[in-house]
C-alpha atoms as a PDB file:
ATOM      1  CA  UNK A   1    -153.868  40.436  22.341  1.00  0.00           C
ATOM      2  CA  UNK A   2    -152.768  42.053  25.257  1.00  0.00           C
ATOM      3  CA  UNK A   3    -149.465  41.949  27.110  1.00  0.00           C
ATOM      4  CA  UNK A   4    -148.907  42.778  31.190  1.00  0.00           C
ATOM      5  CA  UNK A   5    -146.096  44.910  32.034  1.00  0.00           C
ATOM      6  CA  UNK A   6    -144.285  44.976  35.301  1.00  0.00           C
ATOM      7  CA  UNK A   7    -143.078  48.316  37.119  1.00  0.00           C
ATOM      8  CA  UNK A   8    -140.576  48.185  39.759  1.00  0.00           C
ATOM      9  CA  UNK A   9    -139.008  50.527  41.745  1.00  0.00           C
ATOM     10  CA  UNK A  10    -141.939  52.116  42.137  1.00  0.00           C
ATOM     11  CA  UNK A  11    -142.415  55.935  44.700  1.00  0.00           C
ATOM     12  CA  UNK A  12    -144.119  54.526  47.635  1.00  0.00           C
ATOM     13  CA  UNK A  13    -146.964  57.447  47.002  1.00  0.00           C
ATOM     14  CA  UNK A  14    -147.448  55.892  43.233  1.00  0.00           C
ATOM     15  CA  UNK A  15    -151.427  55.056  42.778  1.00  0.00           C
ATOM     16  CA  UNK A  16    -153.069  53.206  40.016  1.00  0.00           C
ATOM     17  CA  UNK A  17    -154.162  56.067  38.090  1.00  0.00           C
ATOM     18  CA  UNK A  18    -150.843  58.197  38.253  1.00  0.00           C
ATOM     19  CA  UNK A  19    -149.589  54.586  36.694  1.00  0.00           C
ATOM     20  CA  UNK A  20    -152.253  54.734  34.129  1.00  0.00           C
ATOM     21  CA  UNK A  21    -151.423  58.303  33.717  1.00  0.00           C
ATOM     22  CA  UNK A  22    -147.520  57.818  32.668  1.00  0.00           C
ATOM     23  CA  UNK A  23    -148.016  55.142  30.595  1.00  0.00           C
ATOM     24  CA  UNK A  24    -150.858  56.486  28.813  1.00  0.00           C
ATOM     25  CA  UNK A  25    -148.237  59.441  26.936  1.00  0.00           C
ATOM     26  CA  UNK A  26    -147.407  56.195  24.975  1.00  0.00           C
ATOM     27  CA  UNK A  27    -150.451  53.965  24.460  1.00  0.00           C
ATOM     28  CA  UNK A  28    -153.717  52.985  25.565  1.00  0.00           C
ATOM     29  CA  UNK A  29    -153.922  51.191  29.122  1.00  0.00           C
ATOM     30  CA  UNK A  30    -156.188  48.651  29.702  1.00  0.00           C
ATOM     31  CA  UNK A  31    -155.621  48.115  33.378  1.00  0.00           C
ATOM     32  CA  UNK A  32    -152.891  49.486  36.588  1.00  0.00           C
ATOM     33  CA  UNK A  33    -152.488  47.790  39.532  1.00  0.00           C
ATOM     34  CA  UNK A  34    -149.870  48.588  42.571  1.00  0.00           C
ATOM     35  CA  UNK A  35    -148.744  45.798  44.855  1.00  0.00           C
ATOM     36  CA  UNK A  36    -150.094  46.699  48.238  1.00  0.00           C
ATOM     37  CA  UNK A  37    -148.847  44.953  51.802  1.00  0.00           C
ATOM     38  CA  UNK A  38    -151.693  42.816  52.439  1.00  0.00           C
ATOM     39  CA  UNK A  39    -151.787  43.862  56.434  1.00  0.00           C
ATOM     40  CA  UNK A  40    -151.393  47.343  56.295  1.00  0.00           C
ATOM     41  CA  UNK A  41    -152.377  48.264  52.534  1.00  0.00           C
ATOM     42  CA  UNK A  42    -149.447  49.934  52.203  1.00  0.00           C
ATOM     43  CA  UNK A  43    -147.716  49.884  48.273  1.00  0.00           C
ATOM     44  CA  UNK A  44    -144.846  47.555  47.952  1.00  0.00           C
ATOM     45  CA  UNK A  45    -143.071  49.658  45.241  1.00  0.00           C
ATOM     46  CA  UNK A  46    -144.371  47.759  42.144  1.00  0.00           C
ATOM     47  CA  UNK A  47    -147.262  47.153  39.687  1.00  0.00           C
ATOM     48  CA  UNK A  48    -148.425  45.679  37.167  1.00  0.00           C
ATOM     49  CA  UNK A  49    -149.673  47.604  33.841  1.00  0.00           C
ATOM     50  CA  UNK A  50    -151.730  45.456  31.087  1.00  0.00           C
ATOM     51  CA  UNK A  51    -151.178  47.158  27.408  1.00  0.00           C
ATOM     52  CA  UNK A  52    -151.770  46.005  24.139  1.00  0.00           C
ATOM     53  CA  UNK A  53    -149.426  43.586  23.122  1.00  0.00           C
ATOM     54  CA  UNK A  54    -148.091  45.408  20.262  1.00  0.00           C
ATOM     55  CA  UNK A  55    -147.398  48.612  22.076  1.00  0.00           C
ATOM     56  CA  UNK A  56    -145.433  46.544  25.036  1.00  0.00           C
ATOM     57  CA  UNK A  57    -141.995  47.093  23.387  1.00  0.00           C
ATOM     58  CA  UNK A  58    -142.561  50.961  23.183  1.00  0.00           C
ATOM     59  CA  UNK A  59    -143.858  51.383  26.588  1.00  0.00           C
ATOM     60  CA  UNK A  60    -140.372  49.548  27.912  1.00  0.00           C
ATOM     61  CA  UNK A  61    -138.091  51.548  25.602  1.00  0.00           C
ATOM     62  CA  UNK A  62    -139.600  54.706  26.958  1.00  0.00           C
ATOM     63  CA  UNK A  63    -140.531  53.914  30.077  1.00  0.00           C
ATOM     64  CA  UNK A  64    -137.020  51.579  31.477  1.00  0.00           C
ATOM     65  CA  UNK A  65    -134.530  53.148  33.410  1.00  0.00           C
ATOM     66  CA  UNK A  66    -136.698  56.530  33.699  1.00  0.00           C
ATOM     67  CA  UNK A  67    -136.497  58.626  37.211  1.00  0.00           C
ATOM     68  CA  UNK A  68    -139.481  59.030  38.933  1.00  0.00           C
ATOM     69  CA  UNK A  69    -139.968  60.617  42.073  1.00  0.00           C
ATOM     70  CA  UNK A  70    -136.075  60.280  42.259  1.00  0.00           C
ATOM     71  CA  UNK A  71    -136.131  56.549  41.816  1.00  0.00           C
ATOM     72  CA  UNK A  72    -134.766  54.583  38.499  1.00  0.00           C
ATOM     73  CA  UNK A  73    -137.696  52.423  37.189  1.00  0.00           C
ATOM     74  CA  UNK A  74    -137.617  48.365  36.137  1.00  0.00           C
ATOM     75  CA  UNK A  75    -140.086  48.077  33.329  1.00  0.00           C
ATOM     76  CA  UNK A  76    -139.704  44.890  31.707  1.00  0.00           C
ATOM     77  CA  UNK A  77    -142.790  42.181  30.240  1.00  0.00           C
ATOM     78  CA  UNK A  78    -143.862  40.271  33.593  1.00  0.00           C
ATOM     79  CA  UNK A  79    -143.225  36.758  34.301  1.00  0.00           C
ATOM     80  CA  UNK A  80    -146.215  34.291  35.476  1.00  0.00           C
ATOM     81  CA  UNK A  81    -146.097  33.812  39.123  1.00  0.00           C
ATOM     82  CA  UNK A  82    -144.030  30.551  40.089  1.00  0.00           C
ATOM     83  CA  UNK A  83    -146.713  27.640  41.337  1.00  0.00           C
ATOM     84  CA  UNK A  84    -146.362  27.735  45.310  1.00  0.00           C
ATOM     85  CA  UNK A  85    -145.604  24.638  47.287  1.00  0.00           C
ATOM     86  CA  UNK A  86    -146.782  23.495  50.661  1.00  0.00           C
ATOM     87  CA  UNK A  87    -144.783  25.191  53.515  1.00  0.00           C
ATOM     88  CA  UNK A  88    -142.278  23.173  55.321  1.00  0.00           C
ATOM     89  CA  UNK A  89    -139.538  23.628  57.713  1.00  0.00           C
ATOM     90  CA  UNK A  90    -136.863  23.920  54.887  1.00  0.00           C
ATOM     91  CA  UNK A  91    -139.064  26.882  52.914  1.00  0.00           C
ATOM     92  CA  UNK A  92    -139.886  28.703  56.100  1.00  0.00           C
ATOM     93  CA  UNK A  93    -142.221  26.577  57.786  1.00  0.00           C
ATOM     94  CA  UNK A  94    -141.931  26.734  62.345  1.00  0.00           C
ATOM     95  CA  UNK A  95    -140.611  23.815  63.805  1.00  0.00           C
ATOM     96  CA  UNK A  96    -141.695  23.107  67.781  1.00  0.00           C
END
């Protein structure tokens, strides 16, 4: 069983394997992603780290409220992504 963990607050110069790098002092890492703006590729500041599920708790304790690069890191479990709805003019949609 596996759990994913999400990293926020993230340097903007952060890459997948400096992820899997931290977080490997503490357990085994079965995957690290970083959030990337879709139209220039650029990181968004977070990512997602997938660990097994009974090593989660010790990765957060450790890893929480640690500096890196200067910045204070959110590591908590991740939450599923809400369902999306259909745009319309109340959620953002362009009116004519």
């Amino acid at each position: 069983m596996t759990k994913t963990l999400y990293f926020g607050n993230l340097p903007w110069a952060v890459t997948p394997e400096d992820l899997t790098n931290a977080v490997t002092q503490h357990c085994e890492v079965l995957s690290a992603r970083i959030a990337t703006d879709r139209e220039t590729g650029r990181s968004r500041g977070f990512g997602f780290v997938e660990v097994p599920a009974d090593k989660a708790e010790a990765v957060i304790a450790a890893l929480n409220e640690a500096e890196w690069g200067g910045r204070q890191l959110t590591v908590n479990e991740a939450q599923p992504r809400p369902e999306r709805t259909e745009r319309t003019e109340r959620s953002g949609g362009f009116r004519r």
